[in-house]
Protein backbone atom coordinates (compact mmCIF):
# COMPACT_ATOMS: atom_id res chain seq x y z
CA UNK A 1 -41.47 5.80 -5.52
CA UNK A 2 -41.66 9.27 -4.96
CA UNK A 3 -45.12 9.30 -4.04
CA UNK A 4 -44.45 6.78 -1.25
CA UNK A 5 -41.73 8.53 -0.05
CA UNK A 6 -44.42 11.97 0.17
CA UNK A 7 -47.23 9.73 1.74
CA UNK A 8 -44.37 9.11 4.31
CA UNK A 9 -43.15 11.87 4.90
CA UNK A 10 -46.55 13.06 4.92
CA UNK A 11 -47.84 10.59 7.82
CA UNK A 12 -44.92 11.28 9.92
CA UNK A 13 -45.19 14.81 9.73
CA UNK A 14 -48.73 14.76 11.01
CA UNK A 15 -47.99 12.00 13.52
CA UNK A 16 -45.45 14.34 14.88
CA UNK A 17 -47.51 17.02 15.05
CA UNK A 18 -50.45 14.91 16.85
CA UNK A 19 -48.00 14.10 19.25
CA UNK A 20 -46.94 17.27 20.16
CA UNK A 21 -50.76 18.42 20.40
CA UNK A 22 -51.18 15.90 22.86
CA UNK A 23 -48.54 16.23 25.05
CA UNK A 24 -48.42 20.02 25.26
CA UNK A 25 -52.47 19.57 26.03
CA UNK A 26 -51.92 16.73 28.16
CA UNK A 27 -48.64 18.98 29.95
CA UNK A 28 -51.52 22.27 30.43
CA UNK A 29 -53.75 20.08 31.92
CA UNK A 30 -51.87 18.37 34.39
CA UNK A 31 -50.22 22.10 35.00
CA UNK A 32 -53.63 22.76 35.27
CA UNK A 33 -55.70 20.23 37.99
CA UNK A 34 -52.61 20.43 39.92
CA UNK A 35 -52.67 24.18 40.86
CA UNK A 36 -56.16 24.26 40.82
CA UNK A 37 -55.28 21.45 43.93
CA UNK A 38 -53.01 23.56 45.52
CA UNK A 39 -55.92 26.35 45.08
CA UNK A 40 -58.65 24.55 46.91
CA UNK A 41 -56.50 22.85 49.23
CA UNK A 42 -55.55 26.17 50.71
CA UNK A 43 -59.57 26.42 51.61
CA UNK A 44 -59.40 30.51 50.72
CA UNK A 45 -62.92 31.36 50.25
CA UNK A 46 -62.89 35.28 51.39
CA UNK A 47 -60.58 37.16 48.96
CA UNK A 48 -59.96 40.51 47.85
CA UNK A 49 -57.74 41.19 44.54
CA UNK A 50 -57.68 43.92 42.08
CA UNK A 51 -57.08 42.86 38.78
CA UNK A 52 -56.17 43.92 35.18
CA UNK A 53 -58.15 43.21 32.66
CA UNK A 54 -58.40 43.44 28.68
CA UNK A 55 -60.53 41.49 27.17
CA UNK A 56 -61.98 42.23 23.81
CA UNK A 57 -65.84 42.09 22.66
CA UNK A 58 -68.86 43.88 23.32
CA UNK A 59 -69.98 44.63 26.84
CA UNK A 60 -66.35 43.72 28.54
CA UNK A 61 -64.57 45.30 30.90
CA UNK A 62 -61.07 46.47 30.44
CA UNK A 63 -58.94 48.17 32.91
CA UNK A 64 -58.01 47.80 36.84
CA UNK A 65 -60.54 46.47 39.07
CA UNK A 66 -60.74 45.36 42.98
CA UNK A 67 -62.88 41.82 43.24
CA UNK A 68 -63.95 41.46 46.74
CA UNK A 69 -65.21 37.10 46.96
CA UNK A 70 -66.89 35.99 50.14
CA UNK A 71 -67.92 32.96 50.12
CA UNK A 72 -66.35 31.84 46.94
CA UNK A 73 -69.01 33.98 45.66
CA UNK A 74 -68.07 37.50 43.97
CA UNK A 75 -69.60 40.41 46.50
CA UNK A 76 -68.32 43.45 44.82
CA UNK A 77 -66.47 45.10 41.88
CA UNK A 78 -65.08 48.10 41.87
CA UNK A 79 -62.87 50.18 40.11
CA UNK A 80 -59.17 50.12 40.88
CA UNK A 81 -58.90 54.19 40.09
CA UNK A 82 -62.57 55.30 41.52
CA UNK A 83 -63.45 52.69 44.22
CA UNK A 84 -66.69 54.79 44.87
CA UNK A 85 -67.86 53.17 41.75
CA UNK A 86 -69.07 49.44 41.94
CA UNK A 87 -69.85 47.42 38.73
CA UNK A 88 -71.04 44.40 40.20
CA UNK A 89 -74.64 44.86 38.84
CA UNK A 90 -73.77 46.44 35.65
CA UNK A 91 -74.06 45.69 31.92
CA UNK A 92 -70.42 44.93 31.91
CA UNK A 93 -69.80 40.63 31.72
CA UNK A 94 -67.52 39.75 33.85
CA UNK A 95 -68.80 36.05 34.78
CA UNK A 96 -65.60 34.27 33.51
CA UNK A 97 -63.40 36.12 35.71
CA UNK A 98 -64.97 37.05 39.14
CA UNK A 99 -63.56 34.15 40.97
CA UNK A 100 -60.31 32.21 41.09
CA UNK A 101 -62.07 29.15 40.36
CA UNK A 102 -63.99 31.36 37.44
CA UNK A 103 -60.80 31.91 35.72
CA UNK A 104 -59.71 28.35 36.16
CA UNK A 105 -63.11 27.32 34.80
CA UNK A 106 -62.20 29.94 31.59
CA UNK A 107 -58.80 28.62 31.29
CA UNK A 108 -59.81 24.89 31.67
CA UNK A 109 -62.73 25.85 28.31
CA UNK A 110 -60.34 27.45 26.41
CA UNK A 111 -58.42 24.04 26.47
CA UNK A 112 -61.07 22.33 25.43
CA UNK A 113 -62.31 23.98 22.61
CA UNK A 114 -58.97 25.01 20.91
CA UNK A 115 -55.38 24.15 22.18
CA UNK A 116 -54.07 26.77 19.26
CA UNK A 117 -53.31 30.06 20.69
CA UNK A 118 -50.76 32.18 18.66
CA UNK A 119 -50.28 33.55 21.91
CA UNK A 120 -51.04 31.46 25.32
CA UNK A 121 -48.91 32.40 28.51
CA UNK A 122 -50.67 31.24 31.87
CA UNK A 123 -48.79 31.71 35.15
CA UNK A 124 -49.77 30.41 38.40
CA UNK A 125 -49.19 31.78 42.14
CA UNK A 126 -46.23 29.24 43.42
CA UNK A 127 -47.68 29.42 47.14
CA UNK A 128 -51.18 29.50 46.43
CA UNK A 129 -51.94 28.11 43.08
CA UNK A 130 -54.18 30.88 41.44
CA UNK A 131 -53.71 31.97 37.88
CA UNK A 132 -51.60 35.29 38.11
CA UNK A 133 -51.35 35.71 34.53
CA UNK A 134 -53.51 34.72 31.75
CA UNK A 135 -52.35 35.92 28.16
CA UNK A 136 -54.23 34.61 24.94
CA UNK A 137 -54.78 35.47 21.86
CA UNK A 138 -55.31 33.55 18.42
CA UNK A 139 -54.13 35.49 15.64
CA UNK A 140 -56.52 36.25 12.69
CA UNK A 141 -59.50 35.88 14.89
CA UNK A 142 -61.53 38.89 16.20
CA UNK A 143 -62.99 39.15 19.88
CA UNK A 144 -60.96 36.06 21.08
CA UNK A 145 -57.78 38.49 23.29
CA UNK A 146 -57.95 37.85 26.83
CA UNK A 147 -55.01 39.36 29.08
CA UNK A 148 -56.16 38.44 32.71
CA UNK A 149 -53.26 39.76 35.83
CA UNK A 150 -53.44 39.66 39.41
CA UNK A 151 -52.19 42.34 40.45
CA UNK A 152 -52.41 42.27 44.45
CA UNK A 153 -54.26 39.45 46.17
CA UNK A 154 -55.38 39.44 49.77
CA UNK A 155 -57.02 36.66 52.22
CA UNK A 156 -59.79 38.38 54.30
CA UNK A 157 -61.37 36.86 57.50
């Protein structure tokens, strides 16, 4: 009898926690496509923002830096404290996080592949739709900390 009663308990306990999965995934993702909407619907393809940026691993950048996008396309980098200096062909990776639709690309993988951050805060732009904030981090794994802000954002002609 008690072994039933475990297998029970048991079942329900993962069913619960199946369902909760899902609809926190299924709650991201529809959080998700619909700023991503509001995003593209506002047609901004000529951007400036400077951004902060910690991100751990070898070869990424971490501080303050000012993305200018034409184009949807990423024309410069630069840093935020020495805008002199412009990173856009250096050693540095930042293809996941050049372009608004980059970061909703990175955010949209990260789903994907693991919905089990210790730490996962996302915050989108009410007007616009971009990701403001991106804060993750799994705890116990190496190399996996992203903290991703907008810091000032401007349309350009």
């Amino acid at each position: 009898m008690i072994k039933k009663q475990f297998k029970i308990l048991t079942g329900c306990l993962l069913l619960a926690a199946l369902t909760t999965q899902f609809s926190c995934g299924t709650l991201r993702q529809i959080e998700l496509n619909s700023n991503r909407r509001l995003w593209r619907e506002s047609k901004i393809t000529n951007y400036r923002m400077t951004v902060d940026l910690q991100k751990t691993g070898h070869a990424t950048p971490m501080g303050k830096f000012i993305i200018t996008v034409r184009g949807g396309v990423a024309e410069s980098i630069k840093l935020a404290n020495n805008p002199e200096v412009d990173l856009s062909n250096s050693v540095l990776k930042f293809g996941g996080y050049e372009t608004i639709e980059d970061i909703f690309d990175y955010i949209e993988s990260t789903e994907n592949k693991s919905r089990s951050w210790d730490k996962r805060e996302i915050e989108y732009d009410s007007k616009l739709g971009y990701p403001k904030k991106v804060n993750l981090d799994k705890s116990g794994v190496l190399d996996d900390e992203l903290f991703f802000q907008v810091l000032q954002f401007e349309v350009l002609e």
